[in-house]
Protein backbone atom coordinates (compact mmCIF):
# COMPACT_ATOMS: atom_id res chain seq x y z
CA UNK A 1 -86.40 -35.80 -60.98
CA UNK A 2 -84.94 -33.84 -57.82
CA UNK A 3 -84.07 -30.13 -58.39
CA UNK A 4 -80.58 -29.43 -58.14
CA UNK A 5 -79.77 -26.23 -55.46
CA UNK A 6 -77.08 -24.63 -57.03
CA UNK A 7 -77.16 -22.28 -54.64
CA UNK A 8 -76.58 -24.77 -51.84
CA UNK A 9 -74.20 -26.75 -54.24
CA UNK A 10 -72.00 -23.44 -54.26
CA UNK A 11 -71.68 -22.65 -51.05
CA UNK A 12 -70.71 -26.75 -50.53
CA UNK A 13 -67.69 -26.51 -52.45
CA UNK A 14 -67.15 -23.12 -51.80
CA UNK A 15 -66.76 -24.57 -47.94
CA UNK A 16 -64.48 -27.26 -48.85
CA UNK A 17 -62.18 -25.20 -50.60
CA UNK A 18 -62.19 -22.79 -47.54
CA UNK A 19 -62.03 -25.61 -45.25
CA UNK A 20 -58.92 -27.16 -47.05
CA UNK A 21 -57.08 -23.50 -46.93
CA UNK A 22 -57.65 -23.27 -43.07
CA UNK A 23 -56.39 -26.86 -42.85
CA UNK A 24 -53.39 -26.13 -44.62
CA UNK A 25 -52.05 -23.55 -42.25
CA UNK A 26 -49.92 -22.41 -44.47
CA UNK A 27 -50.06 -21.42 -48.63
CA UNK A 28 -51.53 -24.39 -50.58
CA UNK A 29 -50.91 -24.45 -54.44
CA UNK A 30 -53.61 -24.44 -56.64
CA UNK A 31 -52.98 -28.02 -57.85
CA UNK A 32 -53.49 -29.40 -54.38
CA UNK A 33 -56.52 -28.14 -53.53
CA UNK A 34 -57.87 -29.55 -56.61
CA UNK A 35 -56.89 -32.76 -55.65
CA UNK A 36 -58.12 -32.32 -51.79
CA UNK A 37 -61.56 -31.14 -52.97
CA UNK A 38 -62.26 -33.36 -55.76
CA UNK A 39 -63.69 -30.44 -57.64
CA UNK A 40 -62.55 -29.25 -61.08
CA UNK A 41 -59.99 -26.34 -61.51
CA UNK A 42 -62.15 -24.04 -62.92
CA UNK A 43 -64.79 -24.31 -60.33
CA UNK A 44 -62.03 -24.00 -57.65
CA UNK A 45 -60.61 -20.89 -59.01
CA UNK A 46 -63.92 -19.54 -59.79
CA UNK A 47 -64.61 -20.17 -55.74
CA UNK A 48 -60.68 -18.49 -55.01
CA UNK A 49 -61.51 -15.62 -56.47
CA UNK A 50 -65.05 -15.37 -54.57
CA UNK A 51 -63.60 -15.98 -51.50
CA UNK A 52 -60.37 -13.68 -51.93
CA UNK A 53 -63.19 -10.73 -52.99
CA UNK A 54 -64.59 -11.26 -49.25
CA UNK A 55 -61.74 -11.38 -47.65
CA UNK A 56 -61.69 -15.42 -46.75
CA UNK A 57 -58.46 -15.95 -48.49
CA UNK A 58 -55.39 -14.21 -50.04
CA UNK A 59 -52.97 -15.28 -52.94
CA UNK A 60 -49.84 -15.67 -52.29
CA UNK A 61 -46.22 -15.45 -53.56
CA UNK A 62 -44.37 -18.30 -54.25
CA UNK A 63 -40.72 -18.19 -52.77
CA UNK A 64 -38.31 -17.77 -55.36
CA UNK A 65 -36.05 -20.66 -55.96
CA UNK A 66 -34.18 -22.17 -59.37
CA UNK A 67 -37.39 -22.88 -61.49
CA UNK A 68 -37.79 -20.82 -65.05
CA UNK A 69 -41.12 -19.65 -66.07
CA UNK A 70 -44.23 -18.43 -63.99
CA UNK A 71 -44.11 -19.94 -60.32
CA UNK A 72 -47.45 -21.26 -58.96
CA UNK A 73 -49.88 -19.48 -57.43
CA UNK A 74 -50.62 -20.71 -54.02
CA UNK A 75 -53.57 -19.43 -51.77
CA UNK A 76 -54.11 -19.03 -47.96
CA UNK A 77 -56.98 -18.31 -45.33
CA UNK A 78 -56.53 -15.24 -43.67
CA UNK A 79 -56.72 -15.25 -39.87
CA UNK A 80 -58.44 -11.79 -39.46
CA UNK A 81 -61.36 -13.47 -41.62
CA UNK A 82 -62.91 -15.22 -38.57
CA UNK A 83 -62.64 -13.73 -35.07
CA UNK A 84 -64.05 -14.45 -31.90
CA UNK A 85 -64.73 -12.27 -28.78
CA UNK A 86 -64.63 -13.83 -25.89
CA UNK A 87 -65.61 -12.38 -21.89
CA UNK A 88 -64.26 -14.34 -18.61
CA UNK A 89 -66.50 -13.24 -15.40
CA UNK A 90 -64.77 -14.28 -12.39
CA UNK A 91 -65.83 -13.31 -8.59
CA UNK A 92 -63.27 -10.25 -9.27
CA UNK A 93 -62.93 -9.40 -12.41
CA UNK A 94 -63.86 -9.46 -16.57
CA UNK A 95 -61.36 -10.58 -18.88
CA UNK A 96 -61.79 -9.68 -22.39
CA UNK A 97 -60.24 -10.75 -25.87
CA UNK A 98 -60.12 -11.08 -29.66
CA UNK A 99 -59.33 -14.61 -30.68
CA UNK A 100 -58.78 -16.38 -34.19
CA UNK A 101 -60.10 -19.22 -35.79
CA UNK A 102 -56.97 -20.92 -34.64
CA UNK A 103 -56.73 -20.50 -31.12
CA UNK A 104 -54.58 -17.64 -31.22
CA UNK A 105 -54.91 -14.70 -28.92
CA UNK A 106 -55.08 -11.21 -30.76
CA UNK A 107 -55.91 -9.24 -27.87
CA UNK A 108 -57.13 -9.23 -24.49
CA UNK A 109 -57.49 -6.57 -21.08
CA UNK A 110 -59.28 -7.02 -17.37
CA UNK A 111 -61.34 -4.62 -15.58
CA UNK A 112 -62.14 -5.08 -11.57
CA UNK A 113 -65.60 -5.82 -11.05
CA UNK A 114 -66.41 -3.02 -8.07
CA UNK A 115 -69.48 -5.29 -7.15
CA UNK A 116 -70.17 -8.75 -8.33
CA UNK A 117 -73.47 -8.54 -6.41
CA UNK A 118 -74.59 -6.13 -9.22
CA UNK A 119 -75.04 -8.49 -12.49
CA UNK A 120 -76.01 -5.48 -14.63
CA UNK A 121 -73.39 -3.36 -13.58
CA UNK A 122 -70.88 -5.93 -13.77
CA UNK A 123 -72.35 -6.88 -17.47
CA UNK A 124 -72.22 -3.18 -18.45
CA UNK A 125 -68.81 -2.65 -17.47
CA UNK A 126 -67.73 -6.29 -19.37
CA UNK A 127 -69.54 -4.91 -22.73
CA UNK A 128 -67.34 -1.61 -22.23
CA UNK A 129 -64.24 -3.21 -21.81
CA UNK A 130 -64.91 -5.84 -24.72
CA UNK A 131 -65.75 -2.62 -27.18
CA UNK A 132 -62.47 -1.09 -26.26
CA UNK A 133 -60.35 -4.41 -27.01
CA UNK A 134 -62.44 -4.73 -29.87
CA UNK A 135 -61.00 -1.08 -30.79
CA UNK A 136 -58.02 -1.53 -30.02
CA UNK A 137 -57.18 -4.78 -31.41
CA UNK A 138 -57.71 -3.18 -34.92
CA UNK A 139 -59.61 -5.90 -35.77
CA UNK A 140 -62.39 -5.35 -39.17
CA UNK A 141 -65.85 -5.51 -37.03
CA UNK A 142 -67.38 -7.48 -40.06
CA UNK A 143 -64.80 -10.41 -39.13
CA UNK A 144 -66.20 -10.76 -35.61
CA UNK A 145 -68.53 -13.67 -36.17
CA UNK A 146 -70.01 -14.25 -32.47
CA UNK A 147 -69.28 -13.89 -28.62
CA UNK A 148 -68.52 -16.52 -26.03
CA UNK A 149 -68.97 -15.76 -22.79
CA UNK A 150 -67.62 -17.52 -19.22
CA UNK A 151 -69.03 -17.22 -15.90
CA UNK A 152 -67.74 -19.25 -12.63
CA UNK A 153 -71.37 -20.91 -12.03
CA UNK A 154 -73.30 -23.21 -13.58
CA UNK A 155 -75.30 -22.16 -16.03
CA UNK A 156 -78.45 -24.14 -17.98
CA UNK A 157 -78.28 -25.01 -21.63
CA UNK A 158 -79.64 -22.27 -22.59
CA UNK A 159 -77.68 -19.55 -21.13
CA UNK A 160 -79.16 -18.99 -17.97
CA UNK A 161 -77.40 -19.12 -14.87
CA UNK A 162 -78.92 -21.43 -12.35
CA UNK A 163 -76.49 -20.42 -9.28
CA UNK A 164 -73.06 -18.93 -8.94
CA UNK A 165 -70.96 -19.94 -5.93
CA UNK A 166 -70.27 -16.58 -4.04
CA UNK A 167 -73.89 -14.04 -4.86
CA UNK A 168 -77.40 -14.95 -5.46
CA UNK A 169 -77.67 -11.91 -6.87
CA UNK A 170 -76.58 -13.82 -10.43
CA UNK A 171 -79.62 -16.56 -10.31
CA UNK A 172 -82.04 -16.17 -13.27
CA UNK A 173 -79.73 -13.72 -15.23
CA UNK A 174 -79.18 -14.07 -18.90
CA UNK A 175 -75.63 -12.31 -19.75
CA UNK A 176 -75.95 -13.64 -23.45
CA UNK A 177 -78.54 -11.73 -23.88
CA UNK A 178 -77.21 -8.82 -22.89
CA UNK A 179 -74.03 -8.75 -25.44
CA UNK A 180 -76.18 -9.79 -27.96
CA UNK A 181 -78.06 -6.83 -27.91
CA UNK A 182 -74.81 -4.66 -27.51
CA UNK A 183 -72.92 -5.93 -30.03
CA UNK A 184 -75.70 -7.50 -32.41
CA UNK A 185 -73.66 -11.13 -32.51
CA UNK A 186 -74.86 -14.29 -31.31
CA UNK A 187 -73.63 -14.76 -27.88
CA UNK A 188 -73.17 -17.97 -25.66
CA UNK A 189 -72.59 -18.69 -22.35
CA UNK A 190 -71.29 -21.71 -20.19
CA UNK A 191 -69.11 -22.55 -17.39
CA UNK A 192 -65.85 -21.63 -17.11
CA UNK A 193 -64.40 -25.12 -16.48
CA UNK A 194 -66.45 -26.63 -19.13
CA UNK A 195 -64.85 -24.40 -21.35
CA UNK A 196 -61.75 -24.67 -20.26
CA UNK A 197 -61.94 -28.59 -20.64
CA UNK A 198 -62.94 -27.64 -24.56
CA UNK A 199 -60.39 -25.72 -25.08
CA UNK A 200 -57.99 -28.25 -23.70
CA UNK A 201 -59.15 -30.48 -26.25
CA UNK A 202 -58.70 -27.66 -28.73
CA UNK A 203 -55.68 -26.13 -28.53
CA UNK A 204 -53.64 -27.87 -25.40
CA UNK A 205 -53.07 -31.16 -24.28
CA UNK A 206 -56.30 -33.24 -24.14
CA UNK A 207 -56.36 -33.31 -28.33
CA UNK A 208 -55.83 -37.17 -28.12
CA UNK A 209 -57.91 -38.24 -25.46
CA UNK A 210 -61.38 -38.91 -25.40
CA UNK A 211 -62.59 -38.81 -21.98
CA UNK A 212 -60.97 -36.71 -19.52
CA UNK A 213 -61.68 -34.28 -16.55
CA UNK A 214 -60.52 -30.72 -16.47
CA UNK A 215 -59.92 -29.70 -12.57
CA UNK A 216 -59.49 -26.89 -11.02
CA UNK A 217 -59.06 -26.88 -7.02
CA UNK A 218 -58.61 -25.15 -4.18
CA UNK A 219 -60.06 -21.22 -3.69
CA UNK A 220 -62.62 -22.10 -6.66
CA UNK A 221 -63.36 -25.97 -7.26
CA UNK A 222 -65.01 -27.17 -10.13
CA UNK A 223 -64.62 -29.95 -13.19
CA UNK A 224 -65.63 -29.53 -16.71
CA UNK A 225 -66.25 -33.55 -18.15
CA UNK A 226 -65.60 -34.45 -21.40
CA UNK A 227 -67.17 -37.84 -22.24
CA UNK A 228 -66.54 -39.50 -26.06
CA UNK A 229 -65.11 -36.00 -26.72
CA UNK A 230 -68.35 -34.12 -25.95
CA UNK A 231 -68.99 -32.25 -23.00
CA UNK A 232 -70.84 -33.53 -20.22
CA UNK A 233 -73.10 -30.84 -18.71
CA UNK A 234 -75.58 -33.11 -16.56
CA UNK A 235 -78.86 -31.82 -15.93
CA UNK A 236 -79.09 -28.06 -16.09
CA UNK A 237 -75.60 -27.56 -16.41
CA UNK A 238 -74.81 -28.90 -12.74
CA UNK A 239 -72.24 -31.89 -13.70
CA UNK A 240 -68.94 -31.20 -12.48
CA UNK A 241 -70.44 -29.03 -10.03
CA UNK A 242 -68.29 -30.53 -7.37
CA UNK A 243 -67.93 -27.57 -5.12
CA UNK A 244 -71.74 -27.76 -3.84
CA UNK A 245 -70.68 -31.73 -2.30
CA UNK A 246 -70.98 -29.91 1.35
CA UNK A 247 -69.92 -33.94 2.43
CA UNK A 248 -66.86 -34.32 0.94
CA UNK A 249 -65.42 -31.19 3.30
CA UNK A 250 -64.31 -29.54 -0.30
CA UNK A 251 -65.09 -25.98 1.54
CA UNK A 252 -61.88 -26.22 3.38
CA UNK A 253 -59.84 -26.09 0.49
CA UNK A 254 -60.38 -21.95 0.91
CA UNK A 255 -58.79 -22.00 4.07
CA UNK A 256 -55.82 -23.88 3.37
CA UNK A 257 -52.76 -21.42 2.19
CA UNK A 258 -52.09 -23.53 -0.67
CA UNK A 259 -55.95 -23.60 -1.89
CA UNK A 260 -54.95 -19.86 -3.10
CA UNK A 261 -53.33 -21.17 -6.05
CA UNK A 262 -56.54 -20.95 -7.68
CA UNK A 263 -57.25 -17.56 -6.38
CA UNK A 264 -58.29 -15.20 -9.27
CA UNK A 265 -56.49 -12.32 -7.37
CA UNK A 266 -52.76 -12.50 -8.86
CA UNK A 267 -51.42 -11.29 -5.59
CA UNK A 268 -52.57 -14.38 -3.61
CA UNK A 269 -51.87 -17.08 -6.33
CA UNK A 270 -48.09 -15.80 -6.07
CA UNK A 271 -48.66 -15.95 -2.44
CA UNK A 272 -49.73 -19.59 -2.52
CA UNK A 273 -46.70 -20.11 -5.72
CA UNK A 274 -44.25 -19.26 -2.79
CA UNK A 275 -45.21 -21.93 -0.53
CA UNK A 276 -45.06 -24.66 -3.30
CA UNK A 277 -41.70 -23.61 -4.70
CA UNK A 278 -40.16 -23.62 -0.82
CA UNK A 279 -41.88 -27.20 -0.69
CA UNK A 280 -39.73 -28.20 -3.94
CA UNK A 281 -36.92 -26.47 -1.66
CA UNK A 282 -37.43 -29.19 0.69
CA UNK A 283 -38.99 -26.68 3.69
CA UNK A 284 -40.90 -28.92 5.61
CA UNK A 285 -43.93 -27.04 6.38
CA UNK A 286 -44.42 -26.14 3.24
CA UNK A 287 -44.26 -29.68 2.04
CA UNK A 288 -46.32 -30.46 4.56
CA UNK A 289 -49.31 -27.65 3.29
CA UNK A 290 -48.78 -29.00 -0.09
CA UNK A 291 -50.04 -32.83 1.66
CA UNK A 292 -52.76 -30.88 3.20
CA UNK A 293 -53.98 -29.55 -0.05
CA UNK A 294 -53.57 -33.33 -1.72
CA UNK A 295 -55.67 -34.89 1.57
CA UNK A 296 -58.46 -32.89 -0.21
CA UNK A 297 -58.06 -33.15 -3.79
CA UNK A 298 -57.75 -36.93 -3.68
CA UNK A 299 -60.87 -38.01 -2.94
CA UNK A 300 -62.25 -35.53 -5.80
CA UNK A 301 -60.18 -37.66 -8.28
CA UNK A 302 -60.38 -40.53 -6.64
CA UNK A 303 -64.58 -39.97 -6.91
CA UNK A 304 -64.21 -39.13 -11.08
CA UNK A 305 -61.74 -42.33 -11.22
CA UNK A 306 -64.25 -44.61 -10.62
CA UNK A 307 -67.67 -42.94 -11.58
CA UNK A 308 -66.26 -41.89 -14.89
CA UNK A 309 -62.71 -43.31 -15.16
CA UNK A 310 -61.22 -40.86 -17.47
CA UNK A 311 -57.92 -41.48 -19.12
CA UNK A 312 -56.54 -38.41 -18.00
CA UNK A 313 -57.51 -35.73 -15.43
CA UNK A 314 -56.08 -31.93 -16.26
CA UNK A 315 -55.60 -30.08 -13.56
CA UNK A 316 -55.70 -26.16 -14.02
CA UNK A 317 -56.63 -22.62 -12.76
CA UNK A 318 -53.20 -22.44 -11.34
CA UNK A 319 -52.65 -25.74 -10.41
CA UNK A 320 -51.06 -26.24 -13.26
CA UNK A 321 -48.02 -24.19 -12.59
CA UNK A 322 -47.08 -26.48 -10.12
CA UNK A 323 -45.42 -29.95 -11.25
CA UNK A 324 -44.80 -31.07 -7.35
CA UNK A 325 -48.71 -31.00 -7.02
CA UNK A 326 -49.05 -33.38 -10.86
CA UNK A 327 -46.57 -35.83 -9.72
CA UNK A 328 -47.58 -36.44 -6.00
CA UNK A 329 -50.73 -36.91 -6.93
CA UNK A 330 -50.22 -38.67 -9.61
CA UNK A 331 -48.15 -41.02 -7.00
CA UNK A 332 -51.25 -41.34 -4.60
CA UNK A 333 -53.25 -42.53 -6.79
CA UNK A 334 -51.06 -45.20 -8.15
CA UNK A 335 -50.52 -46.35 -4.77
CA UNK A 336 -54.26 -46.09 -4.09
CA UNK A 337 -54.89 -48.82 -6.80
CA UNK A 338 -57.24 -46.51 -8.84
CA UNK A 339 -57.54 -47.04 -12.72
CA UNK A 340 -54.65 -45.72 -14.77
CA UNK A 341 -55.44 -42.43 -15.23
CA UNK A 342 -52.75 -39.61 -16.00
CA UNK A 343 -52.82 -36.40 -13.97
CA UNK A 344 -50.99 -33.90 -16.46
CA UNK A 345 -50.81 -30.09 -16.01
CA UNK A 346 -53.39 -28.04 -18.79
CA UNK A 347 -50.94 -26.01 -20.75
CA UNK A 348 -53.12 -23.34 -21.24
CA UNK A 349 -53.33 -21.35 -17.89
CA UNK A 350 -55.17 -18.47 -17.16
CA UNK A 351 -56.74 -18.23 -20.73
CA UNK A 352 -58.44 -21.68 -20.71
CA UNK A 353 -62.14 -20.08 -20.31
CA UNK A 354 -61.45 -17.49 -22.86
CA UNK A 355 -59.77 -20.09 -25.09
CA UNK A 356 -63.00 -22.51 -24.49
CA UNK A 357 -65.27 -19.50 -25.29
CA UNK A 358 -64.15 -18.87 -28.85
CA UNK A 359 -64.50 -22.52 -29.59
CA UNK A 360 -67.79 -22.60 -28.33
CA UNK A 361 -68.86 -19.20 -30.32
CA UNK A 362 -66.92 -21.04 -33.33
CA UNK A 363 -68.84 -24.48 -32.98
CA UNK A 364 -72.23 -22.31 -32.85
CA UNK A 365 -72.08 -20.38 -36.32
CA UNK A 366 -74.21 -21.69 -38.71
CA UNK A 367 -72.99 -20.45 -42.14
CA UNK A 368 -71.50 -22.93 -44.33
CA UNK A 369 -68.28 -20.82 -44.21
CA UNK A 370 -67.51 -20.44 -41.07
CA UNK A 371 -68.71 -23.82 -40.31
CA UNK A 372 -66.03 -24.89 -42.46
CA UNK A 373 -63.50 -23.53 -39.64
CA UNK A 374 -63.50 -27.27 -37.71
CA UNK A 375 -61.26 -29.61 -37.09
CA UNK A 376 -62.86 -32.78 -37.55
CA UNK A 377 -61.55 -34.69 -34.76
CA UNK A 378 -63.42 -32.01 -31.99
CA UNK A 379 -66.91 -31.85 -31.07
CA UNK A 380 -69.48 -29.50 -31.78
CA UNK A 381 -70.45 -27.34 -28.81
CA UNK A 382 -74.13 -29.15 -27.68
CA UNK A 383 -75.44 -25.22 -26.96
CA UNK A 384 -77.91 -22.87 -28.37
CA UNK A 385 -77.43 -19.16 -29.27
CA UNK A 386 -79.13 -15.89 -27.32
């Protein structure tokens, strides 16, 4: 006869129960998570109580309405049980934030990077600015369950980046490592437009799709792939690495005034905003930077239309805040006779990385109660933790 782990039996149901609370979304009654877990009513209010003691779940009051006698109790997850923190390394700057289980943004700040040519400087002054959102967002240190980390390169499975874009000095360097010594929480690293292709699929617009591209183009160029709604990382991290194909003339996207739209530096994104808003105007040279910009992009698409013909191709990092640059391109290709994919705007801006990050630190836990925190319909992140 096999011996029964009760131990392991316990912490089964105690993750379904928890998994049907953060689910709900909102207070569940005791009756109905009965029914959703298939376990008995004792052993789910034995589990309530366990998990309200640690601070998974809080009971609620029931609104008051016409019934006589004692109102149900109903239970919820609480939010602050389960936080991520999540870095963004860009050539300029750090980003850093506090978010939920959920998606959900508690807290974030920048710092200026004085010299991205200096990876421990730059990691020191990230891991300073990540304690003081930590701090400030009030957050209970116990809830922070692990780190996610973005860096505009590509970056092995492992962690390691193999090469970013503008400084060698980066090659080799570990930055997972690095906060999870600080910080004593398993850290992970990937690109930032893999991540922001994940967290598309989280918490934007890619939820229903399958296989799609997440673009961004212009002063940085790069794709994160997702492929049967797992991402596509290609040997050593380097698919979607589109801004190394010297042939495809990709590099003049920096010099083009509208290729600033992807600029990190807020200053010259407005700058290149301004041209596309007097295109919508009708000015003709600005229109006519806009087709510029387009001459470029299109044969990026048109290259991921029929290598991996996607359903849908997101386009963000501040192309997305332009709907002239969706819809004629969206026109080109139609008249180009490519598959039937949809260009559509991400509708997460600026925060995709740091969005993609906490799903990936979520994805990576490996307690049964935080692993409970999924939605079944996304993948788990294919990555390993520092």
């Amino acid at each position: 006869m096999t011996a029964i782990d009760l131990a392991a039996m316990r912490q089964h149901n105690s993750g379904l129960v928890l998994a049907s609370l953060f689910q709900a979304r909102e207070p569940v009654r005791m009756a109905t998570l009965v029914r959703q877990t298939q376990l008995s009513r004792r052993t789910v209010e034995l589990i309530l109580s366990t998990l309200i003691d640690e601070g998974w779940a809080a009971e609620t009051s029931e609104p008051v309405g016409d019934t006589l006698g004692r109102p149900p109790r109903r239970y919820q997850f609480r939010t602050d049980s389960a936080l991520f923190a999540t870095i963004a390394f860009d050539p300029h700057a750090a980003t850093a934030a506090i978010v939920d289980a959920y998606g959900h943004i508690r807290h974030q700040a920048s710092t200026v990077l004085e010299d991205i040519d200096n990876p421990s400087e730059c990691l020191q002054s990230a891991s300073d600015l990540l304690k003081s959102v930590i701090a400030d967002s009030g957050c209970p240190r116990p809830s922070l369950r692990g780190i996610g980390i973005s860096v505009t390169g590509r970056i092995d499975d492992d962690g390691t980046v193999m090469h970013l874009p503008y400084t060698p000095a980066w090659t080799g360097v570990r930055p997972g490592e690095h906060f999870a010594s600080v910080f004593g929480l398993p850290a992970l690293v990937d690109n930032d437009t893999n991540l922001a292709a994940l967290a598309e699929q989280w918490v934007g617009g890619a939820g229903g799709y399958s296989n799609f591209v997440w673009l961004i183009a212009g002063y940085r160029l790069g794709a994160g792939v997702v492929i049967r709604k797992d991402i596509h990382k290609g040997l050593h991290g380097a698919a979607g690495e589109v801004v190394q194909v010297e042939s495809m003339g990709l590099a003049a996207m920096r010099a083009q005034p509208l290729g600033l739209i992807s600029s990190p530096v807020p200053a010259q994104r407005a700058q290149a905003l301004s041209i596309v808003h007097a295109a919508e105007a009708g000015d003709v040279e600005a229109m006519k930077s806009v087709e510029e910009l387009l001459d470029l992009i299109e044969p990026v698409v048109s290259t991921f239309a029929w290598t991996i013909a996607p359903e849908a191709i997101f386009l963000g990092g501040g192309l997305e805040q332009s709907r002239l640059l969706t819809d004629q391109l969206q026109r080109r290709l139609e008249a180009s006779g490519l598959p039937p994919i949809q260009i559509r705007p991400s509708s997460l801006g600026e925060n995709a990385p740091l969005l993609g990050a906490a799903y990936m630190a979520r994805s990576a836990q490996n307690d049964t109660l935080t692993q409970a925190l999924r939605e079944n319909h996304l993948a788990t992140f294919p990555v390993s933790a520092n």
